[in-house]
Protein backbone atom coordinates (compact mmCIF):
# COMPACT_ATOMS: atom_id res chain seq x y z
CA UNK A 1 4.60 7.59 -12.79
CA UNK A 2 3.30 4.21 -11.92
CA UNK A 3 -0.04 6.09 -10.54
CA UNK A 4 -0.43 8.38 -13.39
CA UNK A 5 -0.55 5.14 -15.43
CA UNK A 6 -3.01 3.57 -13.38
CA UNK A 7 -4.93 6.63 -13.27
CA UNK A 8 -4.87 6.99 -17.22
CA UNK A 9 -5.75 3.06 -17.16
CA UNK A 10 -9.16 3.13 -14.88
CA UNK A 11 -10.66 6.64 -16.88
CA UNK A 12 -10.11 4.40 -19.87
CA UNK A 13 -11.77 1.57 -18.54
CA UNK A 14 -14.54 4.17 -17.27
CA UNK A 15 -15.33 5.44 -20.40
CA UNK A 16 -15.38 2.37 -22.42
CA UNK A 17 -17.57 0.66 -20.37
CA UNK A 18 -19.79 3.54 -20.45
CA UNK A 19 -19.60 3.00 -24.55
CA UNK A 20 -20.84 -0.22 -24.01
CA UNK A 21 -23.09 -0.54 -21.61
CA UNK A 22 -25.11 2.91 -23.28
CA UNK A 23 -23.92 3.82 -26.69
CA UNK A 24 -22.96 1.29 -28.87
CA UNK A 25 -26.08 -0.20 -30.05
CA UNK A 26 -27.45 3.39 -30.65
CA UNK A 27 -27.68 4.49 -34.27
CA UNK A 28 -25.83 8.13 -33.55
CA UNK A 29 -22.45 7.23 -35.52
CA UNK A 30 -20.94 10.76 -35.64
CA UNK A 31 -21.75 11.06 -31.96
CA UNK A 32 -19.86 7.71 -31.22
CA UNK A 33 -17.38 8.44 -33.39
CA UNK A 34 -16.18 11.45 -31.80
CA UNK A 35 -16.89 9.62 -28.05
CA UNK A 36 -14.44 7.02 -29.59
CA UNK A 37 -12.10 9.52 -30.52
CA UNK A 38 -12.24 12.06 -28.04
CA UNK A 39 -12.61 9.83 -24.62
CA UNK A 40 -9.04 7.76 -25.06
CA UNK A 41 -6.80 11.47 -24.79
CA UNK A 42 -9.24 12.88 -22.27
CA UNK A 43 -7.67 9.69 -20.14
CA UNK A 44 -4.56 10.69 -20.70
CA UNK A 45 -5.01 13.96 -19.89
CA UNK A 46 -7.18 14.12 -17.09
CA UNK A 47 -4.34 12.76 -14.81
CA UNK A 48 -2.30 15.61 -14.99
CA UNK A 49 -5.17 18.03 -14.45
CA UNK A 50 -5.27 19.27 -10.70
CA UNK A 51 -8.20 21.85 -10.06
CA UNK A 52 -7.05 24.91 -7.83
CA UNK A 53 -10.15 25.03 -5.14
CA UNK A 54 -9.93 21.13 -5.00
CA UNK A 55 -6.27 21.45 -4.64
CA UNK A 56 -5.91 24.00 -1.66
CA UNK A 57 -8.14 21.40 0.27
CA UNK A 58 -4.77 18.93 0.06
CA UNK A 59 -2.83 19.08 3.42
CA UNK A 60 1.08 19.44 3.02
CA UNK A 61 3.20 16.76 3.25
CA UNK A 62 5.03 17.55 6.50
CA UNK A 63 6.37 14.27 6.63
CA UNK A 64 8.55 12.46 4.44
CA UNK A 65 7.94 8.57 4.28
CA UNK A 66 10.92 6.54 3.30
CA UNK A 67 10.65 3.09 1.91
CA UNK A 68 9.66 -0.10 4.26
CA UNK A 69 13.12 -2.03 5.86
CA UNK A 70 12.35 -5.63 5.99
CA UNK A 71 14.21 -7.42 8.27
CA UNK A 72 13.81 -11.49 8.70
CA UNK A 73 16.74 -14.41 8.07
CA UNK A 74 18.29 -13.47 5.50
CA UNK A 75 17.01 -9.64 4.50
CA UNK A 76 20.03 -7.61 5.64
CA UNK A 77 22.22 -10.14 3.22
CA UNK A 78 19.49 -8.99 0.56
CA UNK A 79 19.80 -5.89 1.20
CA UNK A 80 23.67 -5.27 1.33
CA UNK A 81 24.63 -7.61 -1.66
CA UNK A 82 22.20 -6.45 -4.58
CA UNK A 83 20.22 -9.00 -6.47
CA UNK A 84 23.14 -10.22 -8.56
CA UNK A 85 21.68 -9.19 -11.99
CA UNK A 86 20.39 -6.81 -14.34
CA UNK A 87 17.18 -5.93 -14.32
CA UNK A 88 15.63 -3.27 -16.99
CA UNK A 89 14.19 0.08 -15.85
CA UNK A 90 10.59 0.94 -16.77
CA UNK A 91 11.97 3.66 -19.39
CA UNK A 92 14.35 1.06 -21.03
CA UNK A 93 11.16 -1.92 -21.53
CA UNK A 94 8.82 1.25 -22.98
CA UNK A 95 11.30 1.83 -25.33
CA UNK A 96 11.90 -1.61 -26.65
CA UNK A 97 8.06 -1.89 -26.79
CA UNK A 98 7.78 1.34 -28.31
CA UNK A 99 10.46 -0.06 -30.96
CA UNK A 100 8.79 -3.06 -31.80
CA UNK A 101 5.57 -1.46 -32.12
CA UNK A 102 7.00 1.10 -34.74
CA UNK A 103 9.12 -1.90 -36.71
CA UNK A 104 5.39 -3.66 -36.70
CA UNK A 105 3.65 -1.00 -37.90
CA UNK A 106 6.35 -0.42 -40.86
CA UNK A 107 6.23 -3.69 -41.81
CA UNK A 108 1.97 -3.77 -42.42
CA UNK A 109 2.49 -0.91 -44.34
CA UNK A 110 5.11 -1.88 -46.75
CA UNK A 111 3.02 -5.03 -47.00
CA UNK A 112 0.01 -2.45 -48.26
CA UNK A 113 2.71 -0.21 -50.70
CA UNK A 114 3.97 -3.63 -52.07
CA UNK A 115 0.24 -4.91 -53.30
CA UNK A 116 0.61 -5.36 -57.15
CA UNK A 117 -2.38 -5.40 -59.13
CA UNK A 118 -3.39 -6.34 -62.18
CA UNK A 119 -5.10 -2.92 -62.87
CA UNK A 120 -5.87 0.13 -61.69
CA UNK A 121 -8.67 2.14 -62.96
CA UNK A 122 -9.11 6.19 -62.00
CA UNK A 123 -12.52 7.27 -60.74
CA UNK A 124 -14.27 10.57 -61.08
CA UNK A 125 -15.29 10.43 -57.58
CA UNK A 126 -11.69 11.40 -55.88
CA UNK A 127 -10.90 7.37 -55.20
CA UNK A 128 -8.45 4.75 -57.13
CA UNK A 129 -9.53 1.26 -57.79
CA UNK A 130 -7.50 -1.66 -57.75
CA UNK A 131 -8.29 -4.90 -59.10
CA UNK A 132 -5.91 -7.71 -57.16
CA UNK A 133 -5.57 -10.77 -58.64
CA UNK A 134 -5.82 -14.32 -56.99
CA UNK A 135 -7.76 -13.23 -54.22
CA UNK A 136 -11.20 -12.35 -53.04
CA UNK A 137 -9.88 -9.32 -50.37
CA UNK A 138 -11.87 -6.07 -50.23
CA UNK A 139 -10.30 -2.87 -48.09
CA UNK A 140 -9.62 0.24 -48.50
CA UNK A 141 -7.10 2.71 -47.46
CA UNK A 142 -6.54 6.25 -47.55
CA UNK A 143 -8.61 7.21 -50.97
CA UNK A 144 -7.34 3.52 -52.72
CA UNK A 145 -10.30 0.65 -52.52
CA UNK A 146 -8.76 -2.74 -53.30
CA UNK A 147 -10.87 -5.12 -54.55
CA UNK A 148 -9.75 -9.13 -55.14
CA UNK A 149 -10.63 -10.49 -58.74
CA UNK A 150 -12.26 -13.33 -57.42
CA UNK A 151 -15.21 -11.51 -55.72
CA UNK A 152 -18.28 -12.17 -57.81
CA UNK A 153 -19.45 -9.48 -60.10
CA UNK A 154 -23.53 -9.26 -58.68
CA UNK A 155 -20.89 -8.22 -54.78
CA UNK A 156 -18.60 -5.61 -56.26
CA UNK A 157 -21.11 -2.90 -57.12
CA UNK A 158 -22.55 -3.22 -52.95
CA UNK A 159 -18.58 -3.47 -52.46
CA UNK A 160 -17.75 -0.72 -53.73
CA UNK A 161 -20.30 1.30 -52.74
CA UNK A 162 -19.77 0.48 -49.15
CA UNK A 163 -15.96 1.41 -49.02
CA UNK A 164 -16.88 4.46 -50.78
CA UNK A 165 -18.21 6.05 -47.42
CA UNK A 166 -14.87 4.75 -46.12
CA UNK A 167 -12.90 7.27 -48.41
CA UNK A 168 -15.32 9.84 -48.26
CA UNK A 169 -15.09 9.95 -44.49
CA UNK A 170 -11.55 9.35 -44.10
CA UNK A 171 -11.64 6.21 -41.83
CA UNK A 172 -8.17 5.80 -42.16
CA UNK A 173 -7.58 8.39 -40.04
CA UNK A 174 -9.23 7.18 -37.43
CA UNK A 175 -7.40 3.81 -37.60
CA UNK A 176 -4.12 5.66 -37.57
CA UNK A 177 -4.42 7.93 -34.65
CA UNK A 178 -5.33 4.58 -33.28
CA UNK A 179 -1.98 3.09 -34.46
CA UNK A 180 -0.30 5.91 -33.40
CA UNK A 181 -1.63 5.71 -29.55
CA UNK A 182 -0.47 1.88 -29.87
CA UNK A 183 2.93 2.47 -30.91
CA UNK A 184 3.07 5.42 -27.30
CA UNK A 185 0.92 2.93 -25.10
CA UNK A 186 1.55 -0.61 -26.92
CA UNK A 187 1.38 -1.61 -22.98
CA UNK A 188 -1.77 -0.44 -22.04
CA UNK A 189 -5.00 -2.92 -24.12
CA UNK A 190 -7.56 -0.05 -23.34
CA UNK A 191 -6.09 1.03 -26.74
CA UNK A 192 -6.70 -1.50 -28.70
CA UNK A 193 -9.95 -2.42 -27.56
CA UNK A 194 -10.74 0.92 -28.52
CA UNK A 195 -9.71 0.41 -31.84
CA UNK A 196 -12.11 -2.40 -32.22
CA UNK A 197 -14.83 -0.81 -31.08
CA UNK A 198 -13.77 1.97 -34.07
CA UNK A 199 -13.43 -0.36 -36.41
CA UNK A 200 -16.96 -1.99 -35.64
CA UNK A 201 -18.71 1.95 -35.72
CA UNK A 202 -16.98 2.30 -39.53
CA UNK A 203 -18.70 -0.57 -40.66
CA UNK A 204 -21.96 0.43 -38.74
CA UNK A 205 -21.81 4.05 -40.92
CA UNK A 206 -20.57 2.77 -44.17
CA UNK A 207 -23.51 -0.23 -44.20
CA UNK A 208 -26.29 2.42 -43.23
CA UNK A 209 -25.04 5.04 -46.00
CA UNK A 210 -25.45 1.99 -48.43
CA UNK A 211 -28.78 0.66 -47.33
CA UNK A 212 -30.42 4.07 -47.55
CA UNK A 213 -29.82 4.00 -50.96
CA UNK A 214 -30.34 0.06 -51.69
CA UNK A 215 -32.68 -2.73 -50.51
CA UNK A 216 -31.27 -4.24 -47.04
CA UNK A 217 -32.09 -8.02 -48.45
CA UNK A 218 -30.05 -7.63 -51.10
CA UNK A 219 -26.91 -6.23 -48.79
CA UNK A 220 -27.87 -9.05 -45.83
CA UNK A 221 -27.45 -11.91 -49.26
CA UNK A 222 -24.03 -9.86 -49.77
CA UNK A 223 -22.54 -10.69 -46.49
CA UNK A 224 -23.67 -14.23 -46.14
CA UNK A 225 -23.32 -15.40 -49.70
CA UNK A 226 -19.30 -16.20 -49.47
CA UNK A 227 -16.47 -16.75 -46.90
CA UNK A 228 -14.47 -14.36 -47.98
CA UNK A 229 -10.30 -14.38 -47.02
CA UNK A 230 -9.39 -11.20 -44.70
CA UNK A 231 -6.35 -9.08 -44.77
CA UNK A 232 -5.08 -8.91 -41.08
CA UNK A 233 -3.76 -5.49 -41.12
CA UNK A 234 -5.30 -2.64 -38.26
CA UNK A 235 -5.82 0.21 -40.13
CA UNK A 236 -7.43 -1.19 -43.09
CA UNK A 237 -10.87 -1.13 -43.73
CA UNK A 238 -11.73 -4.50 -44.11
CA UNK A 239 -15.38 -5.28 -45.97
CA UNK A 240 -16.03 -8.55 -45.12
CA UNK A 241 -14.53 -8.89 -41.72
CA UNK A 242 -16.37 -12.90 -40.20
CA UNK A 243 -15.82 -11.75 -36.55
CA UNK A 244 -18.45 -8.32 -36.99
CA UNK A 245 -20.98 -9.75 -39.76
CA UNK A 246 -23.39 -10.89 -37.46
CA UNK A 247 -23.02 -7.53 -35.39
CA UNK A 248 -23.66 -5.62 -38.63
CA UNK A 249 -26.20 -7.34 -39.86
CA UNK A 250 -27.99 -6.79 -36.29
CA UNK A 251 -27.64 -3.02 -36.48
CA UNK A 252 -28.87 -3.16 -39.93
CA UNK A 253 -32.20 -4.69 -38.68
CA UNK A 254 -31.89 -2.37 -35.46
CA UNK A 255 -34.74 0.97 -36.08
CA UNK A 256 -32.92 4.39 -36.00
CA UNK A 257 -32.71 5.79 -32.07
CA UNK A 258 -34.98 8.23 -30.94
CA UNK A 259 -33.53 11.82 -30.23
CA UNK A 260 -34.00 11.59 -26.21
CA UNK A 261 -31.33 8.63 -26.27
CA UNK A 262 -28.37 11.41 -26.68
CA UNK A 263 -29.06 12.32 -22.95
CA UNK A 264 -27.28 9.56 -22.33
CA UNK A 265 -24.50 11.29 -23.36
CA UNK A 266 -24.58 13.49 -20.28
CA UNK A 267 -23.01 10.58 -18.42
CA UNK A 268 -19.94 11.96 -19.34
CA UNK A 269 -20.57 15.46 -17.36
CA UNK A 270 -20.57 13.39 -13.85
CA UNK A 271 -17.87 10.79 -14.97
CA UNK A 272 -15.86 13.71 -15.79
CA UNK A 273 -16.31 15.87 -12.46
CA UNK A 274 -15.75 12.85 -11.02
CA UNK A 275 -11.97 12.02 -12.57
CA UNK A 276 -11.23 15.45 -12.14
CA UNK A 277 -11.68 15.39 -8.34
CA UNK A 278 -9.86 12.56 -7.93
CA UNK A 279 -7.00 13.72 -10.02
CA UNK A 280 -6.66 16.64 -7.98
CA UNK A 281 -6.99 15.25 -4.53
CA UNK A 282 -4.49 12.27 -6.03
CA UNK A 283 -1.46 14.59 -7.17
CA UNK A 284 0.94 16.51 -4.89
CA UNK A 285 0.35 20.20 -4.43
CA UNK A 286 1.84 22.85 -6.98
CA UNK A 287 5.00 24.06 -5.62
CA UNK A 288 3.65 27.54 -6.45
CA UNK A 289 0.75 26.90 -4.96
CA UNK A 290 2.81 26.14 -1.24
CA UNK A 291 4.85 28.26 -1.98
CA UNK A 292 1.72 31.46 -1.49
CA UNK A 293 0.86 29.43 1.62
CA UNK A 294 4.40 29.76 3.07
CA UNK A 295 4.08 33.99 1.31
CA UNK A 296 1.64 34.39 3.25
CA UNK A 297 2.85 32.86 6.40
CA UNK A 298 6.02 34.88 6.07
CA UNK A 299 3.60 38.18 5.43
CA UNK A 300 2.05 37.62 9.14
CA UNK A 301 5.63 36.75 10.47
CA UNK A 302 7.16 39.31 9.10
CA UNK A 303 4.29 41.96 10.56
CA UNK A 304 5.34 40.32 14.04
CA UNK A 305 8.66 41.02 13.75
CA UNK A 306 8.53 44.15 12.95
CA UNK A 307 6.29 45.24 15.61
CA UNK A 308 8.67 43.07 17.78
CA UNK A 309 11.79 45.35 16.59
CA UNK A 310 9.76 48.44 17.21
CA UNK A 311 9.41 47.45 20.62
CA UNK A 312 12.93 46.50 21.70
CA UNK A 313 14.12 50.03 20.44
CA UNK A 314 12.34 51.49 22.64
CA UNK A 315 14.12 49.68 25.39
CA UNK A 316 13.24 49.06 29.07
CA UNK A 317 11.75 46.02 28.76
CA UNK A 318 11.17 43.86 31.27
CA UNK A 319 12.13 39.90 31.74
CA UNK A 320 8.51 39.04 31.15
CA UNK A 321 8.04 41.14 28.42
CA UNK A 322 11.48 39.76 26.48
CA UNK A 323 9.95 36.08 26.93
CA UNK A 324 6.40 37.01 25.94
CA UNK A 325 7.82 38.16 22.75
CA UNK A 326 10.07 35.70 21.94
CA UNK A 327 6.87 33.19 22.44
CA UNK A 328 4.79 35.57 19.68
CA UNK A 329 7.31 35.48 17.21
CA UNK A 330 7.85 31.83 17.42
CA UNK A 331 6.26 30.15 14.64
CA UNK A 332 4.02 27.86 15.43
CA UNK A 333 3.01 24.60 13.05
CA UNK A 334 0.48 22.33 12.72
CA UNK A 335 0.27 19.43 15.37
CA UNK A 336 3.27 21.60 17.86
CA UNK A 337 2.43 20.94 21.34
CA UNK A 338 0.62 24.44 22.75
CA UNK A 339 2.25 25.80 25.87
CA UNK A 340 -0.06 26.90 28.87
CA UNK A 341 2.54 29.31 29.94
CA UNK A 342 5.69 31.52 28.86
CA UNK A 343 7.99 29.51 31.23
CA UNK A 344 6.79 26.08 30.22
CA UNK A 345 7.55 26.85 26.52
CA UNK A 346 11.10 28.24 26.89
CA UNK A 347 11.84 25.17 29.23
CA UNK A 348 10.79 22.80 26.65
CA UNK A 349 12.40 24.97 23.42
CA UNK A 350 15.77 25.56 25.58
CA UNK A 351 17.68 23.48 23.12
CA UNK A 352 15.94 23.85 20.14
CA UNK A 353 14.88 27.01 18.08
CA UNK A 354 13.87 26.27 14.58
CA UNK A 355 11.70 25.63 11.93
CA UNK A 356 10.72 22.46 10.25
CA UNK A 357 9.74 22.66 6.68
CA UNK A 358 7.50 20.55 4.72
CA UNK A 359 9.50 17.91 2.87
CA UNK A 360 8.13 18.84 -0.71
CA UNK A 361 8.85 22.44 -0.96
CA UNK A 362 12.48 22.13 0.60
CA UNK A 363 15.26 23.51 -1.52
CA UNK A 364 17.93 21.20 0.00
CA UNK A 365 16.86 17.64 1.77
CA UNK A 366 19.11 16.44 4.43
CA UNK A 367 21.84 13.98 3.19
CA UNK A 368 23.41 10.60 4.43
CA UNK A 369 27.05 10.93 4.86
CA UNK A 370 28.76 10.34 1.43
CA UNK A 371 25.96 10.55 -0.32
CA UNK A 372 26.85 13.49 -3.38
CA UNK A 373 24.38 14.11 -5.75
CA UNK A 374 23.15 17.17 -8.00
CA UNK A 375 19.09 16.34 -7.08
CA UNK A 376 16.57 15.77 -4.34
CA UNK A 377 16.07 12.85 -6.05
CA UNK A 378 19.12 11.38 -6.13
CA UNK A 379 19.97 12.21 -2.62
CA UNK A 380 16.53 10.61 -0.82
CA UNK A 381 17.49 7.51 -3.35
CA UNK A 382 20.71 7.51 -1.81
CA UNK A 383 19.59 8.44 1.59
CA UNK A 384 17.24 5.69 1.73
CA UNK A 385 18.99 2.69 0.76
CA UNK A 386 22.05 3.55 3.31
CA UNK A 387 19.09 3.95 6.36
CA UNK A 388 17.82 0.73 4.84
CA UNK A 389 20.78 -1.25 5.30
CA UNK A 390 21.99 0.60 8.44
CA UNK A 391 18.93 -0.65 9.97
CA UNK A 392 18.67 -4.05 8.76
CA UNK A 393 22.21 -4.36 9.80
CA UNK A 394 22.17 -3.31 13.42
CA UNK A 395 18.19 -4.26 14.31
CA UNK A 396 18.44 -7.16 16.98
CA UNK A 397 16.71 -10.12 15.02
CA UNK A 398 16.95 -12.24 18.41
CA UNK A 399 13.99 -10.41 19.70
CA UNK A 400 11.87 -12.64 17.00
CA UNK A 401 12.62 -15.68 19.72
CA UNK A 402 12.60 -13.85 22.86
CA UNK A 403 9.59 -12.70 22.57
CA UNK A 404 8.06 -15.76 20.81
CA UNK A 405 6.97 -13.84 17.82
CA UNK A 406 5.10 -15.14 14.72
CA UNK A 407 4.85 -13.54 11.06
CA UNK A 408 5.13 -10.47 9.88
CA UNK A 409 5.72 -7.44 12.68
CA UNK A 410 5.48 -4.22 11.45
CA UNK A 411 6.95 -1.02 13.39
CA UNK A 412 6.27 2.33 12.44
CA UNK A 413 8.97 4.89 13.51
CA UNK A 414 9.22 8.83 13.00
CA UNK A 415 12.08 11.30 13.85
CA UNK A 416 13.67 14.38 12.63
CA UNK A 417 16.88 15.81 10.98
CA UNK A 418 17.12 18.71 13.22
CA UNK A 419 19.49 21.95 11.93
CA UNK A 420 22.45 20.51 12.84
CA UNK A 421 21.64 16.89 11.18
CA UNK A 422 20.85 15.59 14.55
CA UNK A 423 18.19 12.53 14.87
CA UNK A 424 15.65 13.71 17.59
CA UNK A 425 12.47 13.77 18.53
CA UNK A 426 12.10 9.62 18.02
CA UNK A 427 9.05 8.22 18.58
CA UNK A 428 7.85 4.59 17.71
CA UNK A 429 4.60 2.51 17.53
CA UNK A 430 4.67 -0.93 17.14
CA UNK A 431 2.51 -4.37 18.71
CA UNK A 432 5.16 -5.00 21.40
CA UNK A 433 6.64 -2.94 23.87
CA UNK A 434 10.07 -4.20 23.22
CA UNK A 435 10.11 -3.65 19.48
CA UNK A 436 9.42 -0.02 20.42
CA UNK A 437 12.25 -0.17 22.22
CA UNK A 438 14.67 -1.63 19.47
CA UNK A 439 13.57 0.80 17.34
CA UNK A 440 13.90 3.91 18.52
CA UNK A 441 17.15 2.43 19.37
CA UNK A 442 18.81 1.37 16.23
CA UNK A 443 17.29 4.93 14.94
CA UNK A 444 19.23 6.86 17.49
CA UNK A 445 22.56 5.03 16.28
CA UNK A 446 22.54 6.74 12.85
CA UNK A 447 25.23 9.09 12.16
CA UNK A 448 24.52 12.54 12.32
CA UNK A 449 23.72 13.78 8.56
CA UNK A 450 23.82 16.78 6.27
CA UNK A 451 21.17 18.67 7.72
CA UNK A 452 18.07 20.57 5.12
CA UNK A 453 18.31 24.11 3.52
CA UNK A 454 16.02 26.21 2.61
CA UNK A 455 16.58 29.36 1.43
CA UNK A 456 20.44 28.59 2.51
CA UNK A 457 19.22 28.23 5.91
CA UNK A 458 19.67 25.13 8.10
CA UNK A 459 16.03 24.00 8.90
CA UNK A 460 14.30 20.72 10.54
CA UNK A 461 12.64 17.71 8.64
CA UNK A 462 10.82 14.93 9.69
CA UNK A 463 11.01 11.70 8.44
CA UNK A 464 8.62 8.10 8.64
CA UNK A 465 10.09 5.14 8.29
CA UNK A 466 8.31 1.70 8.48
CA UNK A 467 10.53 -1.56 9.59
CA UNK A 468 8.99 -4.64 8.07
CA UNK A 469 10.39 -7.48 10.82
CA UNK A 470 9.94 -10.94 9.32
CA UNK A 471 10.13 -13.24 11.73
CA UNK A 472 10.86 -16.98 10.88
CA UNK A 473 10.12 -20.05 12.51
């Protein structure tokens, strides 16, 4: 979850900057408009798309890494005791933000219902006026333009006129989807500076509707003739909004773009290849998808044995001949050790003869004993944190001193749950000798566990496991 947010956060950041750096100070306003609208849920989105031919290029996962044990002075107490306090899951603080966001964007619009004003006065052109009093405030929402009493009369006709396109457009739809992608990702400020740049391109249409009908001067001495008070309130259309003036007033003077400048919308062809590709190669394989692999394994197995079964009714095979076969229908996986000879592989699979199977697609992982639960999920969370604090609990911190070690020493250790929930196969890597050692030992003292199913056979898994050992002086 935490990458898919990261993911949706950089394609954000990737297409706003592209908005900035090419498209913003270009006079195509519908085109921007729908790049403003479209490019925030193609972010979200692209995460979660995985391309099959990119995707088949994605190795298994034949290996399952469990989380880093850190061991140092006083880890394994750490460890063993908890942290002492509550701390809030990722799903509870989205929700209270999520809350809070909603409550906020209740109360700004009860503050718009709850406007009285002095009069309202029906127009022929599908829009409401109304006439506040005490104040010089100009917005408009939905098809309602609300206009402060204050504002001089030579302003209110270029007012008016200006939140007219708002209306007509239906801006405030814009500003809500906005809202709405606030209230989901309050948490994530590529939203909101998306909504600025929205905001910005509404008053960049509605002031080049109005001067095409109306002498610029006159609409610059509009602008600049008051300070004018501003309701604070997102999904308004503000008219005179102090922090975009100037930037309106520079696109007014800026001469329309030539046609050639929408290639630069193309950018998003290569930007978007490029998101894709790393969406695929980023997210696990389909299960369907390994599962054809293994089909099709099993189709070429399953053509082996039955040649195999054809041959031993037959009979009158030799010695050789019953050992040659048993090597052919062996499966074989990637990275197995290949045999120069019939006699050097049954020597070497005397005391083992099964499968392993990739961690991702197994029905049933291996458990810890006592660890009961109704999920994978559950079971490598519990799985984990007993390994964890068997290890930290039995590694020899001593070795820190006799070996006059300094800082951080990091040892990375593999092994496999055979069928029987065995550890074998231990292997470790690490920068001294001795750690090796320590390692592989402490591994080999873990209790023999529930082994994997699949397909309600006992199978084989491997396992990673990095120990973090903190030495301190």
């Amino acid at each position: 979850m935490i990458h898919t947010i990261f993911q949706i956060l950089v394609f954000q950041i990737l297409f706003l900057a592209i908005y900035d750096l090419f498209l913003k100070n270009e006079t195509f306003f519908k085109l921007n408009r729908i790049y403003l609208l479209l490019t925030p849920i193609l972010g979200c989105i692209l995460p979660f798309i995985s391309l099959d031919f990119l995707q088949q290029t994605i190795p298994q996962e034949y290996v399952f890494q469990l989380p880093a044990v850190v061991i140092g002075a006083n880890t394994a107490e750490t460890i063993s005791s908890g942290t002492g306090f509550w701390l809030p899951s990722l799903t509870n603080v989205w929700l209270l933000g999520t809350v809070f966001s909603i409550l906020l964007f209740v109360w700004k619009f009860h503050k718009i219902i709850n406007l009285k004003p002095s009069e309202t006065i029906k127009n022929s052109d599908g829009f409401k006026l109304k006439m506040l009093p005490n104040t010089d405030t100009a917005f408009s929402f939905f098809n309602t333009i609300y206009l402060g009493e204050n504002i001089s009369e030579a302003n209110k006709n270029n007012i008016i006129a200006h939140e007219k396109i708002h209306v007509k457009q239906k801006h405030t739809f814009d500003l809500l989807f906005f809202e709405f992608l606030r209230i989901i990702f309050w948490f994530n400020p590529m939203v909101y500076l998306f909504q600025n740049r929205i905001t910005t391109l509404h008053e960049f249409i509605a002031d080049a509707k109005v001067t095409a009908q109306k002498s610029k001067t006159e609409y610059y001495q509009n602008l600049l003739s008051e300070v004018f008070q501003t309701e604070k309130i997102s999904y308004i259309n503000t008219f005179f909004n102090q922090s975009i003036i100037k930037k309106r007033i520079s696109m007014l003077q800026k001469s329309k773009s030539r046609k050639s400048a929408q290639l630069k919308y193309l950018l998003l062809l290569p930007v978007i290849c490029s998101m894709l590709f790393y969406a695929s190669c980023s997210n696990e394989p389909k299960a369907e998808e390994t599962q054809t692999v293994q089909q099709s394994d099993s189709e070429v197995m399953n053509k082996i044995n039955e040649l195999a079964e054809a041959i031993m009714k037959k009979g009158d095979m030799t010695p050789e001949e019953e050992k040659a076969l048993k090597l052919l229908t062996t499966e074989a996986q990637p990275g197995d050790k290949v045999y120069n000879s019939v006699g050097e592989y049954l020597v070497d699979t005397e005391d083992q003869n099964e499968t392993d199977v990739p961690f991702a697609v197994i029905d049933k992982v291996p458990a810890y004993p006592g660890c009961s639960a109704a999920d994978n999920e559950a079971m490598k969370k519990c799985m984990s944190q007993n390994i964890s604090k068997f290890i930290a609990a039995n590694f020899n911190t001593n070795l820190g001193k006799e070996l006059n070690l300094i800082g951080r020493q990091r040892i990375a250790v593999q092994f496999k749950i055979d069928k029987i929930g065995k550890i074998v196969n231990i292997r470790a890597r690490a920068p001294k000798p001795e750690l090796e050692a320590e390692a592989i030992r402490v591994v080999k003292l873990l209790p023999q566990m529930q082994p994997g199913e699949q397909k309600g056979e006992k199978v084989g898994v491997l396992y990673s496991l990095p120990i973090v050992f903190d030495v301190v002086e």
